[in-house]
N, C-alpha and C. Protein backbone atom coordinates (compact mmCIF):
# COMPACT_ATOMS: atom_id res chain seq x y z
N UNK A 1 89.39 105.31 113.06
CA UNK A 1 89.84 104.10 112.38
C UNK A 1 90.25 103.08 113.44
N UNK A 2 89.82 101.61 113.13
CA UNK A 2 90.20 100.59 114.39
C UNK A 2 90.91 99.55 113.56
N UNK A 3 92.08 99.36 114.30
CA UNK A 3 92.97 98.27 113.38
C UNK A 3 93.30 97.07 114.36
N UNK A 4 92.82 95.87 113.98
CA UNK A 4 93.27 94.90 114.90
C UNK A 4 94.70 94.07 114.57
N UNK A 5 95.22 94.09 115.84
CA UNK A 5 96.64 93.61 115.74
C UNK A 5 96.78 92.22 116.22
N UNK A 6 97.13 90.96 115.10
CA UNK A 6 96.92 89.48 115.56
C UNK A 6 98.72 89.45 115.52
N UNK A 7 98.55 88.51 116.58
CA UNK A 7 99.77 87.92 116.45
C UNK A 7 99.83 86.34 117.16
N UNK A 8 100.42 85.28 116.28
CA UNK A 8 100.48 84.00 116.35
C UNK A 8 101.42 83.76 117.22
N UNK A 9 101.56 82.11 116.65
CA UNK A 9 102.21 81.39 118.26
C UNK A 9 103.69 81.86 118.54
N UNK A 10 104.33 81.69 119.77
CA UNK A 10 105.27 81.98 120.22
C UNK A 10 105.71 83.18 120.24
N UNK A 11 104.96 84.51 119.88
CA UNK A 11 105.48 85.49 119.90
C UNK A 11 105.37 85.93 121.25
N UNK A 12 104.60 85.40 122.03
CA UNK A 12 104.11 85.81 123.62
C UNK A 12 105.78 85.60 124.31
N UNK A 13 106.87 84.70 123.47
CA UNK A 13 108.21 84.82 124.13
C UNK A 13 108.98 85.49 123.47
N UNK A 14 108.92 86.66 122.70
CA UNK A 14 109.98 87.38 122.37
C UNK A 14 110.63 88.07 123.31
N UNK A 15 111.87 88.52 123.25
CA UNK A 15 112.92 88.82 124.10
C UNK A 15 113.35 87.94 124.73
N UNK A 16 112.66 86.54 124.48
CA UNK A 16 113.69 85.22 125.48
C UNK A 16 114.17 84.25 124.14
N UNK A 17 113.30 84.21 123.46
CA UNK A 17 114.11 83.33 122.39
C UNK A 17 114.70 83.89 121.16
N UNK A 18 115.64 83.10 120.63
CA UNK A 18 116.33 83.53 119.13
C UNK A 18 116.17 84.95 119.26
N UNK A 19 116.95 85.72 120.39
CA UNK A 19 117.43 87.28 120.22
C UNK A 19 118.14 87.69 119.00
N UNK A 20 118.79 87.04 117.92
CA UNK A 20 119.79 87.06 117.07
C UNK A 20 118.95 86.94 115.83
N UNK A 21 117.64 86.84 115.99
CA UNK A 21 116.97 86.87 114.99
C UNK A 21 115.58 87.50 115.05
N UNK A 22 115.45 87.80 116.75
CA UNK A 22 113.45 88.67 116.55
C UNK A 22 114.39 89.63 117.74
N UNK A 23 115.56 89.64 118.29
CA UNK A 23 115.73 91.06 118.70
C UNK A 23 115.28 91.11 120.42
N UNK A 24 115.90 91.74 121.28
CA UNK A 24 115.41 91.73 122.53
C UNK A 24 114.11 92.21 123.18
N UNK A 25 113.42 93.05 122.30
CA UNK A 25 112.32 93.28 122.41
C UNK A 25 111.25 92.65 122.87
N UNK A 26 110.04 92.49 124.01
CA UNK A 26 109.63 91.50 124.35
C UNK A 26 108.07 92.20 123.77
N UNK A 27 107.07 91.29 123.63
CA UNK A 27 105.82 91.49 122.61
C UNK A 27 105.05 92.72 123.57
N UNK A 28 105.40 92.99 124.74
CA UNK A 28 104.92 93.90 125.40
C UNK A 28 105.47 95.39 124.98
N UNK A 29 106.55 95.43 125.23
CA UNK A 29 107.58 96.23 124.13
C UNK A 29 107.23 96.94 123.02
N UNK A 30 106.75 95.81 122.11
CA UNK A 30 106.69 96.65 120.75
C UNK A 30 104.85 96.94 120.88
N UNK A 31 104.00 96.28 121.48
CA UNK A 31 102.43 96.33 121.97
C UNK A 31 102.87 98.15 122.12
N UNK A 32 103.45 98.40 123.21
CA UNK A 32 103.67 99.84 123.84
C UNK A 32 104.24 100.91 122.57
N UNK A 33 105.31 100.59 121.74
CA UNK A 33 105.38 101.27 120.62
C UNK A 33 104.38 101.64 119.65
N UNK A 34 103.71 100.39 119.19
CA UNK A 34 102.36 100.05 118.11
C UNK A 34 101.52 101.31 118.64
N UNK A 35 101.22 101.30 120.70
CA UNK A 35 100.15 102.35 121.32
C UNK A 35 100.84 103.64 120.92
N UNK A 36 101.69 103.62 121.11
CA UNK A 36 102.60 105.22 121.18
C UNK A 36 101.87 105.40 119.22
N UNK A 37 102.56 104.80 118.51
CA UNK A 37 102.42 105.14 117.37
C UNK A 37 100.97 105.85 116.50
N UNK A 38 100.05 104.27 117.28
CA UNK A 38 98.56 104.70 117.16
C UNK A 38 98.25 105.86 118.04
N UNK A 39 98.53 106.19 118.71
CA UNK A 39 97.91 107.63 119.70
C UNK A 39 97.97 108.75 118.80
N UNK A 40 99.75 108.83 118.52
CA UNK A 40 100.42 110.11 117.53
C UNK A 40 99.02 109.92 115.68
N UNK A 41 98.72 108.90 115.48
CA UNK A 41 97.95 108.96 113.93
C UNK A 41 97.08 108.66 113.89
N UNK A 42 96.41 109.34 115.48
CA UNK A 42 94.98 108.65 115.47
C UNK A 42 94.10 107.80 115.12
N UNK A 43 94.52 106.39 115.46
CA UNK A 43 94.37 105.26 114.99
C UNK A 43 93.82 104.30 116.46
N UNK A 44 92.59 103.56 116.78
CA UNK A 44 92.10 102.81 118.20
C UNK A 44 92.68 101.60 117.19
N UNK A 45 93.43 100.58 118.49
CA UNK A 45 94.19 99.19 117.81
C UNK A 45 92.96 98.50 118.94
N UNK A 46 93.61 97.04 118.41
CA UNK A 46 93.01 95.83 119.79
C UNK A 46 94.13 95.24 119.55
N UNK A 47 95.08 94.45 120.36
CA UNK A 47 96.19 93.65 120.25
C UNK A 47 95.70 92.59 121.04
N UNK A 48 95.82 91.20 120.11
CA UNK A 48 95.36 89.77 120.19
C UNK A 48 96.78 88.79 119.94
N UNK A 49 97.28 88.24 120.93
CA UNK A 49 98.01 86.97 120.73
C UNK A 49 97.39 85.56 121.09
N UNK A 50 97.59 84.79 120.25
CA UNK A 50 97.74 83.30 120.86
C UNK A 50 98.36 82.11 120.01
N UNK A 51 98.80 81.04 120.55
CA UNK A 51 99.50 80.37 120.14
C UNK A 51 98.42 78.78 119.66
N UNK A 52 97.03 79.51 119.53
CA UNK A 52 95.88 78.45 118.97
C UNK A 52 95.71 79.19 117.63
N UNK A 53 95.68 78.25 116.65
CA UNK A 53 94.81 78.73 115.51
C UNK A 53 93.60 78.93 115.40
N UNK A 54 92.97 78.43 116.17
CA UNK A 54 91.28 78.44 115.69
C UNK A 54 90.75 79.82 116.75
N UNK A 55 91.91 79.94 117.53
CA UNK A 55 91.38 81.95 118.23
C UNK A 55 91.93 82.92 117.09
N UNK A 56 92.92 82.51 116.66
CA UNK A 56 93.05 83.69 115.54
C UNK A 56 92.07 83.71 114.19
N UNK A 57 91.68 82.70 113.55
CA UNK A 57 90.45 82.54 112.94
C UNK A 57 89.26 83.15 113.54
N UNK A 58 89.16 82.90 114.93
CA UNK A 58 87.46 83.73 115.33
C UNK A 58 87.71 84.95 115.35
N UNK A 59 89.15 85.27 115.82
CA UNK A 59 89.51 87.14 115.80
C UNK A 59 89.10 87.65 114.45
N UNK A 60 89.93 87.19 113.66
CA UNK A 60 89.68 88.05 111.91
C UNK A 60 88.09 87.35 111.31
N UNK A 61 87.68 86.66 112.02
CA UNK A 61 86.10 86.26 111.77
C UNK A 61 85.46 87.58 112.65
N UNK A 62 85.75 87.76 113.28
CA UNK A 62 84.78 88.94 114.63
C UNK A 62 85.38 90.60 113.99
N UNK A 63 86.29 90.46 113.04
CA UNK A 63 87.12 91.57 112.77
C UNK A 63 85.72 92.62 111.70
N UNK A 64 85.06 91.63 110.80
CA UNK A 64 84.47 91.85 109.59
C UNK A 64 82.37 92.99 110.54
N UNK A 65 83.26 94.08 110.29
CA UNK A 65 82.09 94.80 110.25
C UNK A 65 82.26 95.62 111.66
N UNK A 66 83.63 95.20 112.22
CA UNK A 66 84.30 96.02 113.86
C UNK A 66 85.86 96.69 113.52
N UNK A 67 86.15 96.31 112.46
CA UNK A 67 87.33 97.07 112.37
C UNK A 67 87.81 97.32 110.68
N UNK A 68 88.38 98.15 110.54
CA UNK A 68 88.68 98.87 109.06
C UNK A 68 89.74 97.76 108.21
N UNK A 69 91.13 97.38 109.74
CA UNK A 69 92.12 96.71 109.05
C UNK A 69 92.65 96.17 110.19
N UNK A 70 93.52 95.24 109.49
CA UNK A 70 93.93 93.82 109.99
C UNK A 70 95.65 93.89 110.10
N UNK A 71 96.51 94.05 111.03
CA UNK A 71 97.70 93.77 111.37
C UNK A 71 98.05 92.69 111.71
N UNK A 72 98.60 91.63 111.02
CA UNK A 72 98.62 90.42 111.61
C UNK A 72 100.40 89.66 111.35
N UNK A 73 101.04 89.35 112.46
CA UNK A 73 102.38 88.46 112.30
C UNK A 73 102.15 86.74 112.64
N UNK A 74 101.74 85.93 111.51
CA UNK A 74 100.92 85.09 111.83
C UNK A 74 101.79 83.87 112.06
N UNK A 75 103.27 84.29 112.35
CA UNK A 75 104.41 83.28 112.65
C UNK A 75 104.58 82.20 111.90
N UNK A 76 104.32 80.89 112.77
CA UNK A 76 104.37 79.57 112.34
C UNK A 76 103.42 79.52 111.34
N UNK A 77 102.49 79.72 111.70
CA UNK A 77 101.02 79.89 111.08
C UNK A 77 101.51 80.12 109.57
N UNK A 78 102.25 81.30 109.34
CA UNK A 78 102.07 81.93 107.85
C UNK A 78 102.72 81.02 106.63
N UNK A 79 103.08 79.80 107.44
CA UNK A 79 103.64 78.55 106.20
C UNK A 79 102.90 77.42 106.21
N UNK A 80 101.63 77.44 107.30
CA UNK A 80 100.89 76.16 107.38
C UNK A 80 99.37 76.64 107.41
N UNK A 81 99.15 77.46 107.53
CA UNK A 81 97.45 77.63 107.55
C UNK A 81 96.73 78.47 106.54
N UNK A 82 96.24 77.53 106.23
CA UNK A 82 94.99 77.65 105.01
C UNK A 82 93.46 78.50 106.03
N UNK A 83 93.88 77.82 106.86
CA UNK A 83 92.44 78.31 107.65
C UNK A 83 92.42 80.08 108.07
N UNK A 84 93.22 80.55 108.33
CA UNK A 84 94.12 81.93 108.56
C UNK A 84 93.53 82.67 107.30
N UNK A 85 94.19 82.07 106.02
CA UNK A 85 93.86 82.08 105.26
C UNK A 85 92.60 82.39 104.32
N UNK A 86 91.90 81.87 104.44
CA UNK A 86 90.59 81.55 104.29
C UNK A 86 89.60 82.49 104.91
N UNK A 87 89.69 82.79 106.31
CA UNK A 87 89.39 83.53 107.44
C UNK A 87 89.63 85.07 106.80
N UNK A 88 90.76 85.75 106.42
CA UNK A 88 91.43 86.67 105.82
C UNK A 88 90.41 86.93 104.62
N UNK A 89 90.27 86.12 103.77
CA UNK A 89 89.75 86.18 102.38
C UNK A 89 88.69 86.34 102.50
N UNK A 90 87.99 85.80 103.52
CA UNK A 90 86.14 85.96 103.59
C UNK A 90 85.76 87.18 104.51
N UNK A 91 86.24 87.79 104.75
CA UNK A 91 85.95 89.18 105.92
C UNK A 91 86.59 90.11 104.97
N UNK A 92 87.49 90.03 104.02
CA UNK A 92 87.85 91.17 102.99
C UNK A 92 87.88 92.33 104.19
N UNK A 93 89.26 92.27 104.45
CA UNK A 93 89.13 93.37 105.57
C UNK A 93 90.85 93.90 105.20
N UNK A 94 90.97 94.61 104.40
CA UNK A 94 92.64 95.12 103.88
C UNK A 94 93.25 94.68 105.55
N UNK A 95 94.50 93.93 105.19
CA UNK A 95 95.19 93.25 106.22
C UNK A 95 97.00 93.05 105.45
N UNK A 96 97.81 93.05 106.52
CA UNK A 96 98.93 93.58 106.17
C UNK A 96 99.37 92.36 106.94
N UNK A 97 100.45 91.75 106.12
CA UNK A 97 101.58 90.72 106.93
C UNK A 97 102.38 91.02 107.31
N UNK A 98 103.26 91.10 108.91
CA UNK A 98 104.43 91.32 109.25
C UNK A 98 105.22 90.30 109.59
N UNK A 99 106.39 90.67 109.46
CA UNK A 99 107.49 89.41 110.32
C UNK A 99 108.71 90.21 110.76
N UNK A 100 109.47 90.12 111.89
CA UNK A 100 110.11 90.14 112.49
C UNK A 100 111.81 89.82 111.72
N UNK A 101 111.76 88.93 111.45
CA UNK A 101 112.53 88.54 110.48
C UNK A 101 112.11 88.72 109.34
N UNK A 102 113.50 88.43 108.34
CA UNK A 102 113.14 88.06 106.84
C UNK A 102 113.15 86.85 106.79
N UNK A 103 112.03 86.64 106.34
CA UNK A 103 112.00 85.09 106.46
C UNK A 103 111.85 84.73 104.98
N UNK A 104 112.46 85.33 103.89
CA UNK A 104 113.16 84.98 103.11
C UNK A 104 114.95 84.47 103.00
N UNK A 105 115.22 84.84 104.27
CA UNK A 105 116.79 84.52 104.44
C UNK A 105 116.82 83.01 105.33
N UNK A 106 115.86 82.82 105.61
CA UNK A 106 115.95 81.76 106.42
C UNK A 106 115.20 80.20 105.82
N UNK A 107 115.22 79.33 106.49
CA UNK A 107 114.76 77.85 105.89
C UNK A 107 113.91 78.39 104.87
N UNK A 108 114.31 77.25 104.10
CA UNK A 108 113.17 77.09 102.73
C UNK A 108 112.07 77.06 102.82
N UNK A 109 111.89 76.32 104.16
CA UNK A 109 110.44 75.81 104.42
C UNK A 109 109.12 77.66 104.76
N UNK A 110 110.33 78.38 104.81
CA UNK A 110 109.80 79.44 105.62
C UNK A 110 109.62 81.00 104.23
N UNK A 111 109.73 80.48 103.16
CA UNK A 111 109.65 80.88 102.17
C UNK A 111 108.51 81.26 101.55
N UNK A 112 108.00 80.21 101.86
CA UNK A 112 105.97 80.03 101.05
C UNK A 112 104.90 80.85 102.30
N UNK A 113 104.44 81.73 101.79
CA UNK A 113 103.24 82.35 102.78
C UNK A 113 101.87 81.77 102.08
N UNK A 114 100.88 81.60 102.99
CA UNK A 114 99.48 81.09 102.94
C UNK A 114 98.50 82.29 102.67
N UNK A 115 99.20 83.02 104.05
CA UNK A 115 98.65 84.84 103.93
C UNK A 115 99.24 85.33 103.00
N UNK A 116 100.27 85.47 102.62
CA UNK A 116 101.11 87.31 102.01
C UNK A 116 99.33 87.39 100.51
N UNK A 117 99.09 86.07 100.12
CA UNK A 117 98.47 86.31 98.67
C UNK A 117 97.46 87.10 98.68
N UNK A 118 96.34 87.30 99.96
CA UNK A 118 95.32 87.68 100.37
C UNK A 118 95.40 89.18 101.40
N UNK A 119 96.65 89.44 101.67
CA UNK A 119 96.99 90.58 101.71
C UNK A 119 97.20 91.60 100.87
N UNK A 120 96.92 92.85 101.66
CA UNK A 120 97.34 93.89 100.60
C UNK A 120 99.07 94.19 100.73
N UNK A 121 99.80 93.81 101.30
CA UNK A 121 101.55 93.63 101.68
C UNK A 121 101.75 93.13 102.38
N UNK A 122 103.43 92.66 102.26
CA UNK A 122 103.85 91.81 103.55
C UNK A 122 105.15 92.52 103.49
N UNK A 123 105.62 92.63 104.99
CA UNK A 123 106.84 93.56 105.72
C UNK A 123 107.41 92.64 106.12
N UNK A 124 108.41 92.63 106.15
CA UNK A 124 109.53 91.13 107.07
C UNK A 124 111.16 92.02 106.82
N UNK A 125 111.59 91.40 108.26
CA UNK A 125 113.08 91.59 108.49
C UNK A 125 113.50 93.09 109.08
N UNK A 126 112.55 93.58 109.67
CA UNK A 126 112.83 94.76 110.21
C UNK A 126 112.81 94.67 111.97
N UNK A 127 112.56 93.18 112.44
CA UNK A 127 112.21 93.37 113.66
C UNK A 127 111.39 94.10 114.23
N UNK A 128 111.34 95.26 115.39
CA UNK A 128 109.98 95.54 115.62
C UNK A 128 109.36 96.65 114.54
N UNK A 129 110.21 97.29 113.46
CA UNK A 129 110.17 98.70 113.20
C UNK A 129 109.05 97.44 112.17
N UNK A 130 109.25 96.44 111.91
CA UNK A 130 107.61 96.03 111.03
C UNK A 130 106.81 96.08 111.34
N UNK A 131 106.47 95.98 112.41
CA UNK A 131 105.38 96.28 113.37
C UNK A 131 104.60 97.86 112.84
N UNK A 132 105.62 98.54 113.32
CA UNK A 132 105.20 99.78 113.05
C UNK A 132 105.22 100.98 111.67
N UNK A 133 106.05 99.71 110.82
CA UNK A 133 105.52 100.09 109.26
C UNK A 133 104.51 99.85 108.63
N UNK A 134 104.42 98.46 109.11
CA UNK A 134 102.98 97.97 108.82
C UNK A 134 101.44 98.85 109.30
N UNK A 135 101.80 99.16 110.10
CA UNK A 135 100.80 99.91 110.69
C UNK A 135 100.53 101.28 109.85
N UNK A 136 101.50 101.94 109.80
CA UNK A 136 101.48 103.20 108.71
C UNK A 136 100.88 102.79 107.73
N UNK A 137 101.95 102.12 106.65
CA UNK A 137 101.08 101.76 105.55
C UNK A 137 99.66 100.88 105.25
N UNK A 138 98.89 99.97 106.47
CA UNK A 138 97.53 100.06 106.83
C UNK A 138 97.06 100.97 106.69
N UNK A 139 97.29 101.38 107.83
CA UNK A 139 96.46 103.28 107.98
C UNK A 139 96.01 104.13 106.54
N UNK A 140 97.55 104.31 105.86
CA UNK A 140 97.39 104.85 104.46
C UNK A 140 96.67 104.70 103.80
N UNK A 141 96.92 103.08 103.79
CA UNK A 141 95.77 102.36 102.15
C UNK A 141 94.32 102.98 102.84
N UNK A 142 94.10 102.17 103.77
CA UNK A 142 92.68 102.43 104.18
C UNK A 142 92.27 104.31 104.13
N UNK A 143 93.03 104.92 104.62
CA UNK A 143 92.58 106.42 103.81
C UNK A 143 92.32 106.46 102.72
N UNK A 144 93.31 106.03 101.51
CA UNK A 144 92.60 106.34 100.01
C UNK A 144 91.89 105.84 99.79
């Protein structure tokens, strides 16, 4: 099973910013947990960051017919992009939303997801352990 792991803008600085809310953990950090995790449930990942939209669009565009499922924390992204979106919906590739936060506790603005609808779940407010729930319950669905 191959699960690709996207992750949007600014996460390339975790452990330097807003510790009080994504945790000291730096994206290398939880990358190394995600491996540990996938090794133990026999699971091959690819881990993709960037802080462009139109690379995360060609990723889950390149995803459709190379990988089973889609891990994606699509940050900023997951309150403004339709294109993410869209991208997600046309590769029909079971894909899971994470966040770091609950980003139900926070701004309003940060309330509305573009993704969660076109997902099969969305995880938020666990810091890195979403990371690696998300990943389980990927794994799962895609077994049954």
């Amino acid at each position: 099973m191959k699960i690709l792991v996207l992750n949007g803008p600014n996460l390339n600085m975790l452990g330097a910013r807003e510790v009080d809310k994504y945790g000291i953990m730096t994206l290398d950090d939880i990358n190394k947990e995600l491996k540990s995790l996938a090794d133990t449930i026999k699971v091959e990942l690819e881990i993709f960051q960037s802080n462009k939209e139109s690379d995360l669009v060609d990723k889950i565009q390149e995803s459709l017919g190379n990988f089973d499922g889609i891990l994606i924390n699509p940050a900023a992204f997951t309150h403004t992009s339709v294109a993410i979106r869209d991208a997600i919906l046309a590769v029909n590739v079971p894909t899971v939303e994470i966040h770091l936060s609950n980003v139900y506790s926070r701004e309003e603005f940060r309330h509305h997801s573009y993704i969660a609808p076109v997902c099969i779940g969305q995880i938020c407010g666990f810091k890195e352990d979403s990371y690696l729930a998300g990943l389980r319950v990927l794994t799962n669905y895609i077994k049954k």
